[in-house]
C-alpha atoms as a PDB file:
ATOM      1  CA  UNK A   1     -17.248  19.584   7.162  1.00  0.00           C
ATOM      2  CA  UNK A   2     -15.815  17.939   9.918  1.00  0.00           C
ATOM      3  CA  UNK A   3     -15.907  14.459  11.386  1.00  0.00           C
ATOM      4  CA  UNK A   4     -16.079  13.829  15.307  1.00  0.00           C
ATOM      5  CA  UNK A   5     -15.319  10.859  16.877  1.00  0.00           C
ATOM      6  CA  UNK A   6     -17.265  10.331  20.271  1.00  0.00           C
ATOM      7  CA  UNK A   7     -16.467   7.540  22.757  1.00  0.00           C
ATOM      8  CA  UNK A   8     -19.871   6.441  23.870  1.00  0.00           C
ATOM      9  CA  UNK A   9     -20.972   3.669  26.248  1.00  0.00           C
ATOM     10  CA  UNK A  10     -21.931   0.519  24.653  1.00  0.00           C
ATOM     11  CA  UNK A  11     -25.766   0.284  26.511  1.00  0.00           C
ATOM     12  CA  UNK A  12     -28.969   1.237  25.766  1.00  0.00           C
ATOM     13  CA  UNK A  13     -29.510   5.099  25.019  1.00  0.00           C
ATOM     14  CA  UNK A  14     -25.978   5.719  24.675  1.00  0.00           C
ATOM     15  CA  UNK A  15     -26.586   7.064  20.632  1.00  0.00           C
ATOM     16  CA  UNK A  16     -30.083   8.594  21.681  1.00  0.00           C
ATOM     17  CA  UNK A  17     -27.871  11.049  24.211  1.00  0.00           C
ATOM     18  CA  UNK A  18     -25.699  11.963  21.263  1.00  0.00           C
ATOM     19  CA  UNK A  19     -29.197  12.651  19.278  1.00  0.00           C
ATOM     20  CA  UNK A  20     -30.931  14.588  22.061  1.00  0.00           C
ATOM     21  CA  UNK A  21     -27.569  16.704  22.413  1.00  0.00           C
ATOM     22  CA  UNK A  22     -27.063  17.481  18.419  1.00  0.00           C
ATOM     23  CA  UNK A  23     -31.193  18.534  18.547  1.00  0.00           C
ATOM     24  CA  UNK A  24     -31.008  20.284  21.653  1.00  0.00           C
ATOM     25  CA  UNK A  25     -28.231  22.449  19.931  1.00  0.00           C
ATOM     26  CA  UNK A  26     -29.814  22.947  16.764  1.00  0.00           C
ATOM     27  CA  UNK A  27     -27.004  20.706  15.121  1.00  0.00           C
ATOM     28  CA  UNK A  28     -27.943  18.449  12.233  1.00  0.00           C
ATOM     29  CA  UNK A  29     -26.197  14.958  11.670  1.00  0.00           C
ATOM     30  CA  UNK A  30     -24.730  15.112   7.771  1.00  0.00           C
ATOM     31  CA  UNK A  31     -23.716  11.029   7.743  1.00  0.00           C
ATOM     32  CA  UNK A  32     -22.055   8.534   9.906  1.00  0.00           C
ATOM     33  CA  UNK A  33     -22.316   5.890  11.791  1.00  0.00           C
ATOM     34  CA  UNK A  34     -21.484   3.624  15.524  1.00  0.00           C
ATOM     35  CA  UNK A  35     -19.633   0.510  15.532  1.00  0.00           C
ATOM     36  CA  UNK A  36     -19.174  -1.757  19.044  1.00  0.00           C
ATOM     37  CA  UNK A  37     -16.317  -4.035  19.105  1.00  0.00           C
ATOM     38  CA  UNK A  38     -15.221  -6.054  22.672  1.00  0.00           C
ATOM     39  CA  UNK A  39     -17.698  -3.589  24.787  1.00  0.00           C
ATOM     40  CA  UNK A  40     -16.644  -0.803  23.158  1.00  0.00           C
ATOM     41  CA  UNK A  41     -18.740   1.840  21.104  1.00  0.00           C
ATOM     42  CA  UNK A  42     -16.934   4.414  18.815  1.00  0.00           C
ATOM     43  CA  UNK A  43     -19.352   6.437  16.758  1.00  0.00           C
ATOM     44  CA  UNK A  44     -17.654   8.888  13.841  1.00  0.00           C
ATOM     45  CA  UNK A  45     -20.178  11.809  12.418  1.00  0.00           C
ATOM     46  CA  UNK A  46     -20.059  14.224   9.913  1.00  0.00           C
ATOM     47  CA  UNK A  47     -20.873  18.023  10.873  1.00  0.00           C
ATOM     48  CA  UNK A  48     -21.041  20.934   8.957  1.00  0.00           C
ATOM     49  CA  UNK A  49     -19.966  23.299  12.094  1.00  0.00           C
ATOM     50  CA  UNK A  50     -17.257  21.133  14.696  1.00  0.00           C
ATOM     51  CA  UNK A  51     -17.194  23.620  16.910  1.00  0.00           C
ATOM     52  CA  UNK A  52     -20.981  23.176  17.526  1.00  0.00           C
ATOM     53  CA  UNK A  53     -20.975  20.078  17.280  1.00  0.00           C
ATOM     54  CA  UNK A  54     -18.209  19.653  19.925  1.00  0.00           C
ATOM     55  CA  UNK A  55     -19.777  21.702  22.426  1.00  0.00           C
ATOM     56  CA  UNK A  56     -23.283  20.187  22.260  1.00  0.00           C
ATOM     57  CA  UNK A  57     -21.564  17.129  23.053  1.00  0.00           C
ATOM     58  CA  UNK A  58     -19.474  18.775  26.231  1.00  0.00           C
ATOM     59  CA  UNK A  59     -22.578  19.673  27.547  1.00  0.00           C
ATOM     60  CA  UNK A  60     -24.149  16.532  27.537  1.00  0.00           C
ATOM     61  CA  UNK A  61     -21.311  14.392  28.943  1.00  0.00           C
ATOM     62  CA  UNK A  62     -20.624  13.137  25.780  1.00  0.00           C
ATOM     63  CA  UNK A  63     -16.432  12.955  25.262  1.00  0.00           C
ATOM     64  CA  UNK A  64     -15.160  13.796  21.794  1.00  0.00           C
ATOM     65  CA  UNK A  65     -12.269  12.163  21.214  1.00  0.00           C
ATOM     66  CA  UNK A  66     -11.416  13.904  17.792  1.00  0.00           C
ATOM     67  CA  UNK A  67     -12.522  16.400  15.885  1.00  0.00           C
ATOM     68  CA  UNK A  68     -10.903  16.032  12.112  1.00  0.00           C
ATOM     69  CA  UNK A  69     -11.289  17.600   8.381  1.00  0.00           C
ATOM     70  CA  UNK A  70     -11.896  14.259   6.496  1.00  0.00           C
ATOM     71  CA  UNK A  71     -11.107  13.538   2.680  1.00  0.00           C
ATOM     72  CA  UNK A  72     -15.004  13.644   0.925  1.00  0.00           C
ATOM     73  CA  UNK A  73     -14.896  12.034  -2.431  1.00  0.00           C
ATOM     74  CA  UNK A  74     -17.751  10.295  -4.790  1.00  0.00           C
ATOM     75  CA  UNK A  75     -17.787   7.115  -6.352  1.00  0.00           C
ATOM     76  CA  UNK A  76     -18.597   6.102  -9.301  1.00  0.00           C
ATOM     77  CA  UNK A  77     -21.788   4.929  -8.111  1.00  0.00           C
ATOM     78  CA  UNK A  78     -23.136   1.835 -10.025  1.00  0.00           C
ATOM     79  CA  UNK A  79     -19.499   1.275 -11.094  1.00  0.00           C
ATOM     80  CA  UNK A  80     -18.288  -2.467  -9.143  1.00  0.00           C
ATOM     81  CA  UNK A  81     -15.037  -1.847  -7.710  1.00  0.00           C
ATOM     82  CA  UNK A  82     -14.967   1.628  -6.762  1.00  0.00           C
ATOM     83  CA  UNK A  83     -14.151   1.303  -2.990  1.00  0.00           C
ATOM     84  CA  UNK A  84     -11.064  -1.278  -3.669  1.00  0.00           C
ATOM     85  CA  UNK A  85      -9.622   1.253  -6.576  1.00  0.00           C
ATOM     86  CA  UNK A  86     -10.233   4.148  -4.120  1.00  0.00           C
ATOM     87  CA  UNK A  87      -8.787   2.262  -1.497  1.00  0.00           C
ATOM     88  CA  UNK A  88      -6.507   0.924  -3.491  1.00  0.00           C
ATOM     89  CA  UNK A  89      -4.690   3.793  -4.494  1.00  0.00           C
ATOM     90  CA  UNK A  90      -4.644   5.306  -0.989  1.00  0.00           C
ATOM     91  CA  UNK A  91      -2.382   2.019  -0.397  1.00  0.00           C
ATOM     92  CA  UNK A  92      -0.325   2.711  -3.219  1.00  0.00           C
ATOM     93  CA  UNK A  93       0.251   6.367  -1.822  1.00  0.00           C
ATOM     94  CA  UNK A  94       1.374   4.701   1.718  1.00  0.00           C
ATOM     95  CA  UNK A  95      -1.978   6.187   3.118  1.00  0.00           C
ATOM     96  CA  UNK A  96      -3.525   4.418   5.829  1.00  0.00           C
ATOM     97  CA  UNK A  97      -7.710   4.845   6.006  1.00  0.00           C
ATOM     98  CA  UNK A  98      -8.418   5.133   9.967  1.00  0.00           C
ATOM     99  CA  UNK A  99     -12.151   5.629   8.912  1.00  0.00           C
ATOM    100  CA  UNK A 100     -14.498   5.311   6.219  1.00  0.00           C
ATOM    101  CA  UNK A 101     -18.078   6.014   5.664  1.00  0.00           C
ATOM    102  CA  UNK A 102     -20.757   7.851   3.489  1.00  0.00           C
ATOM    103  CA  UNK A 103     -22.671  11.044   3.883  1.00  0.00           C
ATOM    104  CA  UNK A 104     -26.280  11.871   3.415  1.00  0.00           C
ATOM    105  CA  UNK A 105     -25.253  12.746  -0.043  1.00  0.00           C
ATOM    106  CA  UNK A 106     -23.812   9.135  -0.820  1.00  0.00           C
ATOM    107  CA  UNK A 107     -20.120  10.374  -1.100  1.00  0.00           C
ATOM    108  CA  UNK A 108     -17.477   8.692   0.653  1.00  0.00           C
ATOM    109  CA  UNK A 109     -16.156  10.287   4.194  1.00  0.00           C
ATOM    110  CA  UNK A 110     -12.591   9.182   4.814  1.00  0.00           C
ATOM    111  CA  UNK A 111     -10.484   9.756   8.119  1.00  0.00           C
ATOM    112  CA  UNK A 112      -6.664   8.862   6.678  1.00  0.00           C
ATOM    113  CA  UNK A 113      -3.311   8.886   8.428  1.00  0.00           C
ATOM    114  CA  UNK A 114      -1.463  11.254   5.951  1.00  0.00           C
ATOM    115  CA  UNK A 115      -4.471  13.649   4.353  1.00  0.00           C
ATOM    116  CA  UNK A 116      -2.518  15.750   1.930  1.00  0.00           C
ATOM    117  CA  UNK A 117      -1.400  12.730   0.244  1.00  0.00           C
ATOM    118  CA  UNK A 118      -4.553  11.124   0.478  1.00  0.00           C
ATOM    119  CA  UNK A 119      -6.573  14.151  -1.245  1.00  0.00           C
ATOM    120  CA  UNK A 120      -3.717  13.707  -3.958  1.00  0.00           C
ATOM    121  CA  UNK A 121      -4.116  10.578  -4.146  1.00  0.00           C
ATOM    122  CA  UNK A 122      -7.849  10.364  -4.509  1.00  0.00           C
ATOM    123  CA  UNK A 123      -8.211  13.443  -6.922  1.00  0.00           C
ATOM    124  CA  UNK A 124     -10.304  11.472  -9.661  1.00  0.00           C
ATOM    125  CA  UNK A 125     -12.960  11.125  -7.423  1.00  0.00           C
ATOM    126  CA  UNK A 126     -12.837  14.714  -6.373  1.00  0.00           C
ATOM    127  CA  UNK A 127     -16.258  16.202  -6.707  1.00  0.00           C
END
């Protein structure tokens, strides 16, 4: 899996480019998500095949900012508290979390600073 972060304008249409380009391409969307902040939209998305995913996007327009191997781990869903241990022990490690989302298969997509310790880190909630 890989996670690609796409710089997209923050107006109308701007996520229903990045749509039309993953369908036009055959490539399917496995979680993610767009966030806008000060007139700015950064959108991070889960693909099973980056290099697709990357080039469907070139040939729309669409820039790619990153294209990275994120840490995918699942909670103990139905258990409170399982994002602040998770998180919690990423802090402990000295591991910063740059992103954080779930997947169509409600585990937990993380984008760290330092992803070998991370994945150590995090090994209880390894699948």
């Amino acid at each position: 899996m890989f996670d690609l972060e796409f710089d997209l304008s923050n107006q109308p249409g701007a996520l229903a480019g990045l749509g039309e380009a993953m369908g036009r391409a055959g490539v399917s969307f496995e979680g993610g998500g767009v966030f806008s902040h000060g007139g700015k939209a950064v959108a991070h998305f889960l693909f099973q095949d980056g290099d697709a995913a990357r080039a469907a996007a070139a040939a729309a327009g669409i820039a790619v900012v990153a294209v990275r191997e994120p840490l995918i781990r699942r909670l103990k869903q139905g258990t409170p508290g399982q994002l602040g241990a998770i998180a919690r022990a990423l802090a402990e490690a000295g591991v910063n979390i740059l992103t954080q989302y779930s997947d169509h298969h409600n585990r937990l997509i993380l984008i760290c600073d330092r992803p070998e310790a991370a994945a150590e880190a995090t090994m209880v909630w390894a699948d």
